[in-house]
C-alpha atoms as a PDB file:
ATOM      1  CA  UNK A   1      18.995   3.842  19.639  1.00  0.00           C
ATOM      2  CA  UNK A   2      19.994   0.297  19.906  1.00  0.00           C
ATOM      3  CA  UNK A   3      23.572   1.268  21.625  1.00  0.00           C
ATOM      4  CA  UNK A   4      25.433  -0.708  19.154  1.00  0.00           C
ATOM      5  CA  UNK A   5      23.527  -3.979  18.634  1.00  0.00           C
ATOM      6  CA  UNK A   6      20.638  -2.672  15.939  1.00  0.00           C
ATOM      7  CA  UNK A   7      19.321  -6.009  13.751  1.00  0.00           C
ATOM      8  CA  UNK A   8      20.930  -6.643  10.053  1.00  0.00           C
ATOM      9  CA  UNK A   9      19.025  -7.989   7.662  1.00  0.00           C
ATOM     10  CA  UNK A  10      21.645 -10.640   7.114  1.00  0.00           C
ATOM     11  CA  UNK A  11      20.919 -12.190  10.343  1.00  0.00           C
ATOM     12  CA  UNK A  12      18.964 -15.108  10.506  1.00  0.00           C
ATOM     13  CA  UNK A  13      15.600 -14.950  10.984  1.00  0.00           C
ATOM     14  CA  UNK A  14      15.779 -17.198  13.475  1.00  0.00           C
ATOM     15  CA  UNK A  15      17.573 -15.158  16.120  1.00  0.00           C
ATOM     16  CA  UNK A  16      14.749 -12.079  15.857  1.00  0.00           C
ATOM     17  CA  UNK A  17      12.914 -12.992  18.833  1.00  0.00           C
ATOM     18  CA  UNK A  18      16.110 -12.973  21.063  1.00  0.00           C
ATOM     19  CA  UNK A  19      17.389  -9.868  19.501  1.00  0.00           C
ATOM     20  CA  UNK A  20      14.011  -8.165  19.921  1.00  0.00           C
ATOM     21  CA  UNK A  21      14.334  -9.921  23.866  1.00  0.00           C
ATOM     22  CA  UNK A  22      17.901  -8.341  24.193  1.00  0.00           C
ATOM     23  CA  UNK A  23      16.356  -4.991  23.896  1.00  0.00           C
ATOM     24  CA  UNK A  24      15.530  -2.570  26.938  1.00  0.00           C
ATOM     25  CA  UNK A  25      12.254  -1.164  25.412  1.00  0.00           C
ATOM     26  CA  UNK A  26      12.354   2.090  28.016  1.00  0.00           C
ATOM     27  CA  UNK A  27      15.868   2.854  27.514  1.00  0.00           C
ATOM     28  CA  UNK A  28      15.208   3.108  23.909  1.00  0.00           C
ATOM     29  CA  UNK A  29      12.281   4.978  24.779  1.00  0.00           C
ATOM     30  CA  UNK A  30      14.229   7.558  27.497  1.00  0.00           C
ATOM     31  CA  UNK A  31      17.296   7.985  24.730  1.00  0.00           C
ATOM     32  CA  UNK A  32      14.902   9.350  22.025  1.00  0.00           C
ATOM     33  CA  UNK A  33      13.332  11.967  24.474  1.00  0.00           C
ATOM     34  CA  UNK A  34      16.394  12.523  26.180  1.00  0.00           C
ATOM     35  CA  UNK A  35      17.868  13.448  22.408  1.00  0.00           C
ATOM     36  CA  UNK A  36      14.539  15.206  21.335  1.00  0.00           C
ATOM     37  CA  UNK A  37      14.370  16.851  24.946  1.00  0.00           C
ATOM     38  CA  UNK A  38      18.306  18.321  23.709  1.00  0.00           C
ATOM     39  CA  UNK A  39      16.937  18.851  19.754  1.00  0.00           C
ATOM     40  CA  UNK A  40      13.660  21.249  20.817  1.00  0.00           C
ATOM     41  CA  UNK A  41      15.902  23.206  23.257  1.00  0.00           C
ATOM     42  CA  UNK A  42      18.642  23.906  20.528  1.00  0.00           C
ATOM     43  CA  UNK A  43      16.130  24.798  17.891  1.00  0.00           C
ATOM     44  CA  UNK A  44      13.554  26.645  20.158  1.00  0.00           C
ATOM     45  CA  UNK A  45      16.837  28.490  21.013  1.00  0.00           C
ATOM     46  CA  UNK A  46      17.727  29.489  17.210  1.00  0.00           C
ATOM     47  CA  UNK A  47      13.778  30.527  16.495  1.00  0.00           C
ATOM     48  CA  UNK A  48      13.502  27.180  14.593  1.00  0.00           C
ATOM     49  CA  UNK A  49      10.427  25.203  15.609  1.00  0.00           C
ATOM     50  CA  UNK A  50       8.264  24.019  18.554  1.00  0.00           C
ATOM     51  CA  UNK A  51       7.243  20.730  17.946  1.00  0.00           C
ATOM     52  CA  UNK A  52       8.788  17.394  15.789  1.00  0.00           C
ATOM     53  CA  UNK A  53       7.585  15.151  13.717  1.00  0.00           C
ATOM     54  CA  UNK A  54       8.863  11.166  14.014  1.00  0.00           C
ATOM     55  CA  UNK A  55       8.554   8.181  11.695  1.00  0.00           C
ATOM     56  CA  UNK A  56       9.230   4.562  12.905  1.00  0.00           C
ATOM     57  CA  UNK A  57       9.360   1.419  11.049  1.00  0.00           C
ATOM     58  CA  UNK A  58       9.061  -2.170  12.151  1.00  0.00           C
ATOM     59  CA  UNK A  59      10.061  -2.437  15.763  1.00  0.00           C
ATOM     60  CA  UNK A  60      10.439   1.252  15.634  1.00  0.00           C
ATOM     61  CA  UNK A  61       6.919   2.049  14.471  1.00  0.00           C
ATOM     62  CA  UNK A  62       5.389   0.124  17.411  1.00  0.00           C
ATOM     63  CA  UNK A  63       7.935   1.963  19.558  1.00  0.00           C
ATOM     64  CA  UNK A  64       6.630   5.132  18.149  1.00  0.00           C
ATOM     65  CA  UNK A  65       3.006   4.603  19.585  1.00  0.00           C
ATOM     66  CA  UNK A  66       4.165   4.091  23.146  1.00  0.00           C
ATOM     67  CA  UNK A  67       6.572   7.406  22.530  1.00  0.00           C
ATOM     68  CA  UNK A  68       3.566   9.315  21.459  1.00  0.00           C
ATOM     69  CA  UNK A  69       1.385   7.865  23.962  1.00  0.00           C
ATOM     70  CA  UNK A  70       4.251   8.850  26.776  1.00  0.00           C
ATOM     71  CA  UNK A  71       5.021  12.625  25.254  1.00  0.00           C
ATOM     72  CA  UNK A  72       1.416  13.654  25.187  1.00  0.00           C
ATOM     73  CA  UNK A  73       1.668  15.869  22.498  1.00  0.00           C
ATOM     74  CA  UNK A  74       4.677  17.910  24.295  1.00  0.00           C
ATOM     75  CA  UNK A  75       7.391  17.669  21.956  1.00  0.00           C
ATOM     76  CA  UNK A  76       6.149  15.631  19.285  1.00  0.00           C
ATOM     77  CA  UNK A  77       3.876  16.944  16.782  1.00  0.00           C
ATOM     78  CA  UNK A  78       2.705  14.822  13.989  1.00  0.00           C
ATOM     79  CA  UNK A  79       3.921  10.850  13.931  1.00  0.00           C
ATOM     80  CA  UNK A  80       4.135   8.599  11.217  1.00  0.00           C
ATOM     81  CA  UNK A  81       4.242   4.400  12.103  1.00  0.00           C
ATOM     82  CA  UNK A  82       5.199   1.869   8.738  1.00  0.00           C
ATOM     83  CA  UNK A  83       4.340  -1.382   9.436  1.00  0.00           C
ATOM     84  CA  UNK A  84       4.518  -0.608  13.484  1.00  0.00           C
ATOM     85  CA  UNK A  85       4.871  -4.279  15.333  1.00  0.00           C
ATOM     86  CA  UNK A  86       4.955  -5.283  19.045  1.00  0.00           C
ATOM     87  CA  UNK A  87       2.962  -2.267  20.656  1.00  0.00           C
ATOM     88  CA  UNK A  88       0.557  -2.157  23.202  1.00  0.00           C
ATOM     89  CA  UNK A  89      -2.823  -0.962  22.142  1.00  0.00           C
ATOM     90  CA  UNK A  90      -4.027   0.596  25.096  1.00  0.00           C
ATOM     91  CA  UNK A  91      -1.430   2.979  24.596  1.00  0.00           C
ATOM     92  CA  UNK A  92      -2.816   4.111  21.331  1.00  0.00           C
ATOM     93  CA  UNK A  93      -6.121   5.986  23.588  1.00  0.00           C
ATOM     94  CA  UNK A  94      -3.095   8.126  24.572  1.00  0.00           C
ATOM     95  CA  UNK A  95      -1.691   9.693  21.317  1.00  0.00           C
ATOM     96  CA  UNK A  96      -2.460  13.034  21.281  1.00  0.00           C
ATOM     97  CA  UNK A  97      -1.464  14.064  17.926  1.00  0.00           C
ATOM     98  CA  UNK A  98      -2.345  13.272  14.199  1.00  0.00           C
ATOM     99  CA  UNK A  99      -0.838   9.809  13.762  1.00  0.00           C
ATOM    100  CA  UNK A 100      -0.327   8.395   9.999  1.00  0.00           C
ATOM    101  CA  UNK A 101       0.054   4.162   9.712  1.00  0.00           C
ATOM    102  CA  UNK A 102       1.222   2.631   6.310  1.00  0.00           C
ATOM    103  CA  UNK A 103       1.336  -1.092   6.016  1.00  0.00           C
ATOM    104  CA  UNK A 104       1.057  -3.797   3.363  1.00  0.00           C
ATOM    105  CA  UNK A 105      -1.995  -5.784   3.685  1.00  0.00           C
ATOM    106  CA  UNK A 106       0.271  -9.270   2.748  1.00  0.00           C
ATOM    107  CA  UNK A 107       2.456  -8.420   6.311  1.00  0.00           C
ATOM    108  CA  UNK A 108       1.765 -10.566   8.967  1.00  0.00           C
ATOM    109  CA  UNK A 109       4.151  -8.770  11.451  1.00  0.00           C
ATOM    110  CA  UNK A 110       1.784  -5.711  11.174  1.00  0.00           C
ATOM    111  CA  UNK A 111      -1.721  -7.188  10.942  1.00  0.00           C
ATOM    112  CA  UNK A 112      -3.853  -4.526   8.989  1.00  0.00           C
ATOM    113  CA  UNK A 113      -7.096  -5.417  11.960  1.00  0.00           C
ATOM    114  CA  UNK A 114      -5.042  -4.817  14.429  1.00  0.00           C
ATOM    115  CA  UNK A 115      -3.848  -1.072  12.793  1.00  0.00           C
ATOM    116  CA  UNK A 116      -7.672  -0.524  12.356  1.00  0.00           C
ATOM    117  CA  UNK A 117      -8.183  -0.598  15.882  1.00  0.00           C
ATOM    118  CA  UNK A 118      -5.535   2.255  16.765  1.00  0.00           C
ATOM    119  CA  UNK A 119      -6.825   4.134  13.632  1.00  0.00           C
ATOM    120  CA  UNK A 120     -10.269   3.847  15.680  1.00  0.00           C
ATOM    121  CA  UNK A 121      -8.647   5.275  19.107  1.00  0.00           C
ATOM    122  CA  UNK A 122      -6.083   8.186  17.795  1.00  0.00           C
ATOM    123  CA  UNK A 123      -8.296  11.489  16.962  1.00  0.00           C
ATOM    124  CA  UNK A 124      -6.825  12.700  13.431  1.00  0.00           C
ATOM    125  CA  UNK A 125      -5.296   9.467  12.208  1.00  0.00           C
ATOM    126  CA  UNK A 126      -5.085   8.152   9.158  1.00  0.00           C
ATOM    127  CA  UNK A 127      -4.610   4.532   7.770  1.00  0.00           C
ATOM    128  CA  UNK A 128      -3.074   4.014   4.169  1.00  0.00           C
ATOM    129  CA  UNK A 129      -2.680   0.126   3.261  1.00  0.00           C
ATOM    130  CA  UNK A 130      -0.748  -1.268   0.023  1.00  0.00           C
ATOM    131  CA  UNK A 131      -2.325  -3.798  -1.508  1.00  0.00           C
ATOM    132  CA  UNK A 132      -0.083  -7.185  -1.986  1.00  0.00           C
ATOM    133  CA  UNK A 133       3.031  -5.508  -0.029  1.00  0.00           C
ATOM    134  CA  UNK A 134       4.345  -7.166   3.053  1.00  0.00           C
ATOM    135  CA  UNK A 135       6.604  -6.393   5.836  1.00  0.00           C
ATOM    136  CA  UNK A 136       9.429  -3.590   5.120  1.00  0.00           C
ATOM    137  CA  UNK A 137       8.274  -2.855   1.326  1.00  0.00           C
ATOM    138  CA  UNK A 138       8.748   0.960   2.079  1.00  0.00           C
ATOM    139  CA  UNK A 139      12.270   0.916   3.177  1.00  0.00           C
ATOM    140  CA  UNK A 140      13.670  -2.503   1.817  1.00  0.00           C
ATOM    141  CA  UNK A 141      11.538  -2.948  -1.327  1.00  0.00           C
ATOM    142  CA  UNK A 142      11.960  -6.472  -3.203  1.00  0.00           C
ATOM    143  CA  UNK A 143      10.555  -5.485  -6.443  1.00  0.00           C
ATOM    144  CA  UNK A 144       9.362  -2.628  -8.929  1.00  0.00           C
ATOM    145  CA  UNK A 145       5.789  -2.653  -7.820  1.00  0.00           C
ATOM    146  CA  UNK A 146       7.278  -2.563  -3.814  1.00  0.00           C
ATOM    147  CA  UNK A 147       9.844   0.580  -5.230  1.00  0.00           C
ATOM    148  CA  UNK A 148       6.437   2.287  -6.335  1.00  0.00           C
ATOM    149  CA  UNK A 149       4.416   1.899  -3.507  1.00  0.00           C
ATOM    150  CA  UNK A 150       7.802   3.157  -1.808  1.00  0.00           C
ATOM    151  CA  UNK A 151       7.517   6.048  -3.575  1.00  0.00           C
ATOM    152  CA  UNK A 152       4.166   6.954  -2.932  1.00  0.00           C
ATOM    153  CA  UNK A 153       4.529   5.613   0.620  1.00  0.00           C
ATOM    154  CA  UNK A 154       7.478   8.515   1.023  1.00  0.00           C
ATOM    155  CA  UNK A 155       5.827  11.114  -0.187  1.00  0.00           C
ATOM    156  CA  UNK A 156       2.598  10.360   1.467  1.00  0.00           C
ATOM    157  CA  UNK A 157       5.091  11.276   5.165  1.00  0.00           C
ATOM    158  CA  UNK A 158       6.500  13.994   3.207  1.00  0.00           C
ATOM    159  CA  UNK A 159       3.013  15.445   3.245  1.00  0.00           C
ATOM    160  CA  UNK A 160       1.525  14.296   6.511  1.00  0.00           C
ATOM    161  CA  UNK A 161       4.977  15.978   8.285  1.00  0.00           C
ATOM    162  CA  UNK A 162       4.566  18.736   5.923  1.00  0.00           C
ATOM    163  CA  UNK A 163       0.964  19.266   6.604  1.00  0.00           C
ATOM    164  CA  UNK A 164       1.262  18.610  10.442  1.00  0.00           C
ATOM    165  CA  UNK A 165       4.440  20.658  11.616  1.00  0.00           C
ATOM    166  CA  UNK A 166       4.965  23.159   8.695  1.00  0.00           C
ATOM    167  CA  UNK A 167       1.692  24.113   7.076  1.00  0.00           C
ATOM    168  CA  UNK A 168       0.518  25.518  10.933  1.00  0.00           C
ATOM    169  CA  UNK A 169       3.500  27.838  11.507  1.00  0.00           C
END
């Protein structure tokens, strides 16, 4: 999605804010439903399914909100955001299907008051926040306690997907 320049953790943290700058948000935005526009055809095709679930993190959770906001419930069907950043909140009035955020309350990238508000504008969505975790402690955990709220973070999307796209079919 980031046409061979995605962010490495062993950059300096310093030179975020002009990757993030670097970035065309609506091409990202046009290559996942240009590749989900290809996905539901193929699998609509073989009998498969008629709607997706999607999961962001970080950047990519925030993205997720203006996806769902911009799909309208058409091809997506359940979303999942971890520790979403950099989103517009108006958007989140938009989302049209059950939306699941997960964030730390220690992450100051993904204020928890600021997650409240979209959980107060998005009909069927749910808030889950980890007490003491910070930015990225779902997929990058630092320690055991971070590895076990990773674990029940996982299977917490396991379920939501679960219960949004297969339990109605």
């Amino acid at each position: 999605m980031f046409r061979g320049n995605p962010w490495r953790k062993d950059e300096p943290q310093a030179l975020f804010e002009q990757w993030v700058g670097s970035l065309d948000k609506q091409q990202v935005v046009r290559d996942i439903f240009t590749s989900t526009k290809w996905m539901a055809n193929e699998f609509m095709a073989a009998g498969i399914s008629k709607k997706f679930g999607v999961i962001g993190f970080c950047f990519g959770g925030g993205l997720l909100i203006d996806i769902l906001a911009q799909d309208q419930g058409s091809q997506f069907g359940v979303g999942i955001s971890c520790y979403g950043t950099r989103f517009d909140l108006s958007d989140a009035s938009k989302i049209e299907v059950p939306l699941l955020l997960i964030a730390g309350d220690d992450d100051p990238l993904c204020p928890v008051n600021v997650l409240k508000e979209v959980e107060n504008n998005v009909n069927g969505c749910k808030m889950v926040v980890f007490e003491g975790r910070g930015h990225g402690f779902a997929h990058r955990p630092q320690s055991l306690e971070d590895d076990k709220d990773a674990e029940e973070a996982f299977l917490m999307m396991r379920n939501w997907l679960h219960d949004g796209l297969l339990s109605e079919n």
